[in-house]
C-alpha atoms as a PDB file:
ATOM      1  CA  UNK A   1     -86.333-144.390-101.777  1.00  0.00           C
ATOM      2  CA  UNK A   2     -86.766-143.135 -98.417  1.00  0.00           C
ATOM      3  CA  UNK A   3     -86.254-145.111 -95.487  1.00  0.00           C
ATOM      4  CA  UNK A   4     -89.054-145.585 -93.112  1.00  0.00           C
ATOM      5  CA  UNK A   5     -86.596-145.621 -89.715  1.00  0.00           C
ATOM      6  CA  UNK A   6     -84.075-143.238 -88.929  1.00  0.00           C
ATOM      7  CA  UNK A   7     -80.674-143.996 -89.482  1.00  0.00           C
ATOM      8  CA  UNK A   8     -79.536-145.344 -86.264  1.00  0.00           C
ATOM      9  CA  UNK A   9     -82.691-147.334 -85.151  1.00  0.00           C
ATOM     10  CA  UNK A  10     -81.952-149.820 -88.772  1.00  0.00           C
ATOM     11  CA  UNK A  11     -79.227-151.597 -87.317  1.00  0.00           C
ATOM     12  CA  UNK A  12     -80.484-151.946 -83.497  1.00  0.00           C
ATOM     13  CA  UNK A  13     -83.515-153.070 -85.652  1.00  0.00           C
ATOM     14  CA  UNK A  14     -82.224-155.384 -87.529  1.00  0.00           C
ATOM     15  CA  UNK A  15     -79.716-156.970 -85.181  1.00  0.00           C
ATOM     16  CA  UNK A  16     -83.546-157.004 -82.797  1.00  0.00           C
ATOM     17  CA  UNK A  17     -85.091-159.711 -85.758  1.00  0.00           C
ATOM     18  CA  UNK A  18     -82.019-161.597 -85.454  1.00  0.00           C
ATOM     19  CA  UNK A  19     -82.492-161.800 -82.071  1.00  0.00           C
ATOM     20  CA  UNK A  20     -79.175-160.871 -81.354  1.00  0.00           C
ATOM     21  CA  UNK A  21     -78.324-157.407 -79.191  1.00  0.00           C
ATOM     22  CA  UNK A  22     -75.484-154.779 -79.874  1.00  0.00           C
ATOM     23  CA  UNK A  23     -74.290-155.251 -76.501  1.00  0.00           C
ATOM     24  CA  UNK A  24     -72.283-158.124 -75.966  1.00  0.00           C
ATOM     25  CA  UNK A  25     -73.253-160.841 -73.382  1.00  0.00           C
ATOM     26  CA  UNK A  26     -74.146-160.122 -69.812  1.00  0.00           C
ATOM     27  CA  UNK A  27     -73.232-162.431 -67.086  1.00  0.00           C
ATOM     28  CA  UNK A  28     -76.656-163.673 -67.314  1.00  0.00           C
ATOM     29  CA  UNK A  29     -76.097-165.028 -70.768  1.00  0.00           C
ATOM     30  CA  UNK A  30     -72.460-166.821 -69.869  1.00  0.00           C
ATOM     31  CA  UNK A  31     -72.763-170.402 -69.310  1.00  0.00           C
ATOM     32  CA  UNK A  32     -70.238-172.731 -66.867  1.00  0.00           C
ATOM     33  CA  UNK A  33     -69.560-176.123 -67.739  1.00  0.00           C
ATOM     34  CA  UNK A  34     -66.762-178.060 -65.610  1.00  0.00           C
ATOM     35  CA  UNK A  35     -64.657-181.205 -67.130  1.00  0.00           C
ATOM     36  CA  UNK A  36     -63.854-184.020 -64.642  1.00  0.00           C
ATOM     37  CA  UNK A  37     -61.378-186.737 -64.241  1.00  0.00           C
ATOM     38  CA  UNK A  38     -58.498-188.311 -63.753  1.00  0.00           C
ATOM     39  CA  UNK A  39     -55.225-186.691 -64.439  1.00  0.00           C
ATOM     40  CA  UNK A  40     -53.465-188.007 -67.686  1.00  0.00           C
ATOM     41  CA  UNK A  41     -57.139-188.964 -69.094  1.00  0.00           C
ATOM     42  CA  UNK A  42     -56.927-186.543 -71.927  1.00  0.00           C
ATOM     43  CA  UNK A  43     -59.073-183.584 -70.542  1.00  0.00           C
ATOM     44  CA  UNK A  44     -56.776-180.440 -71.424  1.00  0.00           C
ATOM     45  CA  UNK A  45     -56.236-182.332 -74.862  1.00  0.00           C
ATOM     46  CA  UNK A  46     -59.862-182.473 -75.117  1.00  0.00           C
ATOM     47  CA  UNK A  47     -60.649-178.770 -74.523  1.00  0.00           C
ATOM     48  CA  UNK A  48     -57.512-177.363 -76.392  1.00  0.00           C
ATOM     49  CA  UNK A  49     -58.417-179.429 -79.721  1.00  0.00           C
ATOM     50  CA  UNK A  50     -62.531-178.188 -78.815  1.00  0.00           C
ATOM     51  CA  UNK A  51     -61.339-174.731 -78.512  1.00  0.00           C
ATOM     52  CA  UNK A  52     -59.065-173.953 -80.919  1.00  0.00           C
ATOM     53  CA  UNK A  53     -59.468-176.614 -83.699  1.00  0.00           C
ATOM     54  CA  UNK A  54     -55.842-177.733 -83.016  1.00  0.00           C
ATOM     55  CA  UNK A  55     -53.694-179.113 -80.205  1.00  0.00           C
ATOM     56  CA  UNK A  56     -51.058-176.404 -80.370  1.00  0.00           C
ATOM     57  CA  UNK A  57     -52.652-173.568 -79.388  1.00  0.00           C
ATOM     58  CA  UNK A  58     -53.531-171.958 -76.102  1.00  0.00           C
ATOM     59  CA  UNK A  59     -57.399-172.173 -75.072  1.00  0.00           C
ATOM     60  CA  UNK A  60     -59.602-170.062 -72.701  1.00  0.00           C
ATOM     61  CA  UNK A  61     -62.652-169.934 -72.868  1.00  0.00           C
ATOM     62  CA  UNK A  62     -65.095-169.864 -75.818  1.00  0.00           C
ATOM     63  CA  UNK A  63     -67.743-167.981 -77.681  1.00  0.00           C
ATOM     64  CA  UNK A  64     -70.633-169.899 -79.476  1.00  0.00           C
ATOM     65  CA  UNK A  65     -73.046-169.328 -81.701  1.00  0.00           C
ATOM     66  CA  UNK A  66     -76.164-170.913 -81.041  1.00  0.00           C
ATOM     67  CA  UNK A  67     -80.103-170.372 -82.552  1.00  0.00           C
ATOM     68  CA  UNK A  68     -78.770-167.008 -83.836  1.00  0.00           C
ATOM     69  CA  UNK A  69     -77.339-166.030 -80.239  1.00  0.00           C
ATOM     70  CA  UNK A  70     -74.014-165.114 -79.178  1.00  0.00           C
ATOM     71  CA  UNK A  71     -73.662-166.976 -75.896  1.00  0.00           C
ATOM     72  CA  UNK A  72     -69.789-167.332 -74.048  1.00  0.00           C
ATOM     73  CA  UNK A  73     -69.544-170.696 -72.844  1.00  0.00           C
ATOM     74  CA  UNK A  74     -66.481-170.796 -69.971  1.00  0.00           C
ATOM     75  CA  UNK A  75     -64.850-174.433 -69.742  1.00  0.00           C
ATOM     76  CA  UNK A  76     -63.098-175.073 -66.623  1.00  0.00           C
ATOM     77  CA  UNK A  77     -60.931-177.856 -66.434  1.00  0.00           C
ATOM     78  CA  UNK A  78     -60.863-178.844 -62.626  1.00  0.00           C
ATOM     79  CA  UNK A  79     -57.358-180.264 -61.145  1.00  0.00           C
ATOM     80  CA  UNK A  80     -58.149-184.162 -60.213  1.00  0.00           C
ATOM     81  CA  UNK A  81     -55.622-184.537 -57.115  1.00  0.00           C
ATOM     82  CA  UNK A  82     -57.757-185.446 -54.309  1.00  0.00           C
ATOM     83  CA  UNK A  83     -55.896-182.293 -52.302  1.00  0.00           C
ATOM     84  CA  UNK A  84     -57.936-179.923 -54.532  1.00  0.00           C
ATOM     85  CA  UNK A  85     -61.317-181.086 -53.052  1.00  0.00           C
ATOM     86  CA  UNK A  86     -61.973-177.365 -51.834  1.00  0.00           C
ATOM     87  CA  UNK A  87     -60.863-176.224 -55.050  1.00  0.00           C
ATOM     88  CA  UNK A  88     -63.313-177.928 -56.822  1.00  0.00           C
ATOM     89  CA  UNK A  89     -66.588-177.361 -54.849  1.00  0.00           C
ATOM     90  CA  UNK A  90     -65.703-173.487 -55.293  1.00  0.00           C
ATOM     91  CA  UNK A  91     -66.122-174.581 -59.164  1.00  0.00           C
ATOM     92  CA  UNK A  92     -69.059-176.076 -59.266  1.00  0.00           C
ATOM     93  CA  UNK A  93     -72.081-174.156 -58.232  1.00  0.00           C
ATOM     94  CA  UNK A  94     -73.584-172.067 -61.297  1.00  0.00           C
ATOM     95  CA  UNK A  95     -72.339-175.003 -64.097  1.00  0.00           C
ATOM     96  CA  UNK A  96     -75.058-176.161 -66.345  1.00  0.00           C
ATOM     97  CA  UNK A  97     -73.449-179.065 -67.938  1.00  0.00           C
ATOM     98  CA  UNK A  98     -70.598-181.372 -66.365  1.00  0.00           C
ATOM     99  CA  UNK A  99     -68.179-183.454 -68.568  1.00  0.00           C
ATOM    100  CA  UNK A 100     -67.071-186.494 -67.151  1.00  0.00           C
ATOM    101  CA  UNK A 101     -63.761-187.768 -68.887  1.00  0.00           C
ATOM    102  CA  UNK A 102     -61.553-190.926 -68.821  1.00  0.00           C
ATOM    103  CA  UNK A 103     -58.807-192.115 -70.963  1.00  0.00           C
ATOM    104  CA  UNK A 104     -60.269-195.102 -73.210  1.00  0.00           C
ATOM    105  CA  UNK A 105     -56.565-196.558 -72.867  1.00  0.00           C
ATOM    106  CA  UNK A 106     -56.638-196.734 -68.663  1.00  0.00           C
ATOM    107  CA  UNK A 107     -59.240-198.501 -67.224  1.00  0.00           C
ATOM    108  CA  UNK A 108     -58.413-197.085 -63.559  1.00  0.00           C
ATOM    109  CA  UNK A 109     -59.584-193.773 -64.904  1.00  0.00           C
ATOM    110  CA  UNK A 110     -63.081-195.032 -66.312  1.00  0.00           C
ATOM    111  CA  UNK A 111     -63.946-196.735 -62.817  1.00  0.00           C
ATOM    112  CA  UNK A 112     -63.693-193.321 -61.307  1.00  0.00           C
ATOM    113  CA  UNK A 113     -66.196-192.111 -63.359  1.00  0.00           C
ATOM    114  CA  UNK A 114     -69.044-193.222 -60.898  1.00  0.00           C
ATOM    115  CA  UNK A 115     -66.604-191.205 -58.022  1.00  0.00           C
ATOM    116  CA  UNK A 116     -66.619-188.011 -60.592  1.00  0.00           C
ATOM    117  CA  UNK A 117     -70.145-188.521 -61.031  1.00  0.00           C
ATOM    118  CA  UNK A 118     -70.968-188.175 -57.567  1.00  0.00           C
ATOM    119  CA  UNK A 119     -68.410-185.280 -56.537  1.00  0.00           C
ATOM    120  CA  UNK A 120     -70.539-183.190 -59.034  1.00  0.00           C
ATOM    121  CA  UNK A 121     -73.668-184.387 -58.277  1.00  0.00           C
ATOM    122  CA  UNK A 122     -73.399-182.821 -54.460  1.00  0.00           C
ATOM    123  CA  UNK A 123     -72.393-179.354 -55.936  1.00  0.00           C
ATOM    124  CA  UNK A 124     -74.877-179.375 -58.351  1.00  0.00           C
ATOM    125  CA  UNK A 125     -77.265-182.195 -58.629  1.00  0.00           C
ATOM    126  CA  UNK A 126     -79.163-180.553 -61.697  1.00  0.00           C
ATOM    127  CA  UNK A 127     -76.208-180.196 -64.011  1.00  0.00           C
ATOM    128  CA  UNK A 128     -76.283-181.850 -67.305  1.00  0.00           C
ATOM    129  CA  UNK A 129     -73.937-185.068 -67.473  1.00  0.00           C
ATOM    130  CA  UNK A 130     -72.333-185.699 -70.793  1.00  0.00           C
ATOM    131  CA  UNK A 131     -69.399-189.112 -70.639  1.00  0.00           C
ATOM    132  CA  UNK A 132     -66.258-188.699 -72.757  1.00  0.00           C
ATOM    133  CA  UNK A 133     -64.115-190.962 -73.907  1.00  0.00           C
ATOM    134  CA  UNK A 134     -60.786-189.696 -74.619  1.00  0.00           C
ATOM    135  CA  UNK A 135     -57.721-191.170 -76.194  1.00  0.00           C
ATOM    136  CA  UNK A 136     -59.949-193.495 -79.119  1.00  0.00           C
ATOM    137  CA  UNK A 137     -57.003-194.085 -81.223  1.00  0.00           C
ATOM    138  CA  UNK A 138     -55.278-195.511 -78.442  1.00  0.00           C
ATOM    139  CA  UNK A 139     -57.678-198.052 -78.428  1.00  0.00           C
ATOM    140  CA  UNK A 140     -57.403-202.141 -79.427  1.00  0.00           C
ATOM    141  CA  UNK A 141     -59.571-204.522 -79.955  1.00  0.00           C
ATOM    142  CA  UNK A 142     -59.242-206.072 -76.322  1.00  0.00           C
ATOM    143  CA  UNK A 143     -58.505-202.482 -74.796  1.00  0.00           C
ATOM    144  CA  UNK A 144     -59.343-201.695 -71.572  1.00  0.00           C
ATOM    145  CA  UNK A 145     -62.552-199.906 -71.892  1.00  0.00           C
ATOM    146  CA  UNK A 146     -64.762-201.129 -74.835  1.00  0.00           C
ATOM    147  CA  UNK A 147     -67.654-199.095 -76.304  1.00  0.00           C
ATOM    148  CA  UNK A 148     -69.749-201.438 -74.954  1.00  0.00           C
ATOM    149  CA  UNK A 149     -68.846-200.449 -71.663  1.00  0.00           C
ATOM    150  CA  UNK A 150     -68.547-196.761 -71.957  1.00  0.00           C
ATOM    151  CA  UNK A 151     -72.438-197.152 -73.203  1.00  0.00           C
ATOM    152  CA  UNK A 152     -73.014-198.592 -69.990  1.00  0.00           C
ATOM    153  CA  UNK A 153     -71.122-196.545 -67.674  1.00  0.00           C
ATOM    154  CA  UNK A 154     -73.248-193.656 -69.674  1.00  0.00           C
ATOM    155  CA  UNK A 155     -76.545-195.031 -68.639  1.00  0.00           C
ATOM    156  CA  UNK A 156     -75.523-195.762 -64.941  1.00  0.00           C
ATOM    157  CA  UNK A 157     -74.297-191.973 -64.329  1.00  0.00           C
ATOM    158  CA  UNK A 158     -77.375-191.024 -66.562  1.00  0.00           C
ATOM    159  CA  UNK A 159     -75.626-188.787 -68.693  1.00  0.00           C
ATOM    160  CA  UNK A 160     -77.474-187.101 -71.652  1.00  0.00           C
ATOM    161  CA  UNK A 161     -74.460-188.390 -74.236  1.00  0.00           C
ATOM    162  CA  UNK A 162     -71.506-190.759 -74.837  1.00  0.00           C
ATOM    163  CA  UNK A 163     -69.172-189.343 -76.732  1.00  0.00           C
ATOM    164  CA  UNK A 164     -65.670-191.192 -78.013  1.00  0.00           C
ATOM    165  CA  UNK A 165     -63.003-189.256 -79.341  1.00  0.00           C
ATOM    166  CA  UNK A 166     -59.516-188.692 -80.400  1.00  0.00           C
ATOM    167  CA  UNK A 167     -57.709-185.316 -79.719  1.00  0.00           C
ATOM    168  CA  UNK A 168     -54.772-186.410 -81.014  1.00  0.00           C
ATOM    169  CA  UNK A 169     -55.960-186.573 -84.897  1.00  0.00           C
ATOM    170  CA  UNK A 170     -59.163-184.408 -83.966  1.00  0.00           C
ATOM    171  CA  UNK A 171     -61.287-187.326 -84.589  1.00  0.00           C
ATOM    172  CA  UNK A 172     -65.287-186.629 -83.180  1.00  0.00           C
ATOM    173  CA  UNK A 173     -64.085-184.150 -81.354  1.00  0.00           C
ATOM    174  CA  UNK A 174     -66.271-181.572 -83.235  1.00  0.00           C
ATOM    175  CA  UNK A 175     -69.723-183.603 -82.382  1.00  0.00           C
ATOM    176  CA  UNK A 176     -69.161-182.348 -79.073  1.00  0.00           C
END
């Protein structure tokens, strides 16, 4: 049976109804999104167990598959010390998403959240807020931050999600 394209035009055709393109993603299709707070709160933990299914290996940035397109979604982890102010407003325009992180085991770093909040909010007030809760297993039942409380926090810095989770044994981290 003859076929009714010529040879080369099947697979940019069919790669065209998957809506997909030979060529990989331009810098139009790349997506930024930044991950807040305080140092020790379980951020790099976080994105390495994210990234690479695992806390032992190395992470840098990631390619997702989403509604049958490839898209590369960059994750930059932004250093917390208050010195590294300039640092971080150089990282935030162009992010579509921000996550906003504090250890469920230190209750210092879940107050900052609101100061987090803000920070991003003057680099790029239309950016998608998402509150993690990092460290779960650490937590008792009179902890320091209940979920209670992270629910809370979540509504006051009117982020789109709460999410708790456990790096350590990779617990919810993949609902992210």
């Amino acid at each position: 049976m003859a076929c009714a394209f010529p040879k080369g035009d099947v697979t940019e055709l069919t790669w065209e109804l998957a809506d997909l393109s030979l060529n990989p993603p331009s810098v139009s299709d790349e997506k930024k999104i930044v991950v807040v707070g305080n140092k020790g709160c379980g951020k790099s933990s976080f994105l390495r167990s994210f990234l690479t299914d695992g806390l032992d290996q190395e992470y840098d940035d990631s390619e997702i598959c989403r509604k049958s397109r490839l898209r590369s979604i960059t994750f930059l982890e932004l250093p917390s010390s208050d010195s590294c102010l300039d640092i971080r407003s150089r990282a935030y325009p162009g992010s579509l998403g921000v996550l906003l992180c504090f250890a469920i085991n230190d209750r210092r770093s879940f107050l900052d959240i609101p100061k987090w909040h803000r920070e991003a909010m003057r680099f790029i007030p239309c950016a998608e807020m998402f509150l993690v809760g990092c460290k779960m297993d650490t937590r008792v039942e009179s902890g320091p931050v209940g979920r209670e409380e992270g629910k809370d926090m979540s509504r006051f810095v009117r982020a789109i999600r709460y999410y708790e989770l456990s790096s350590g044994n990779e617990y919810r981290v993949a609902e992210i």
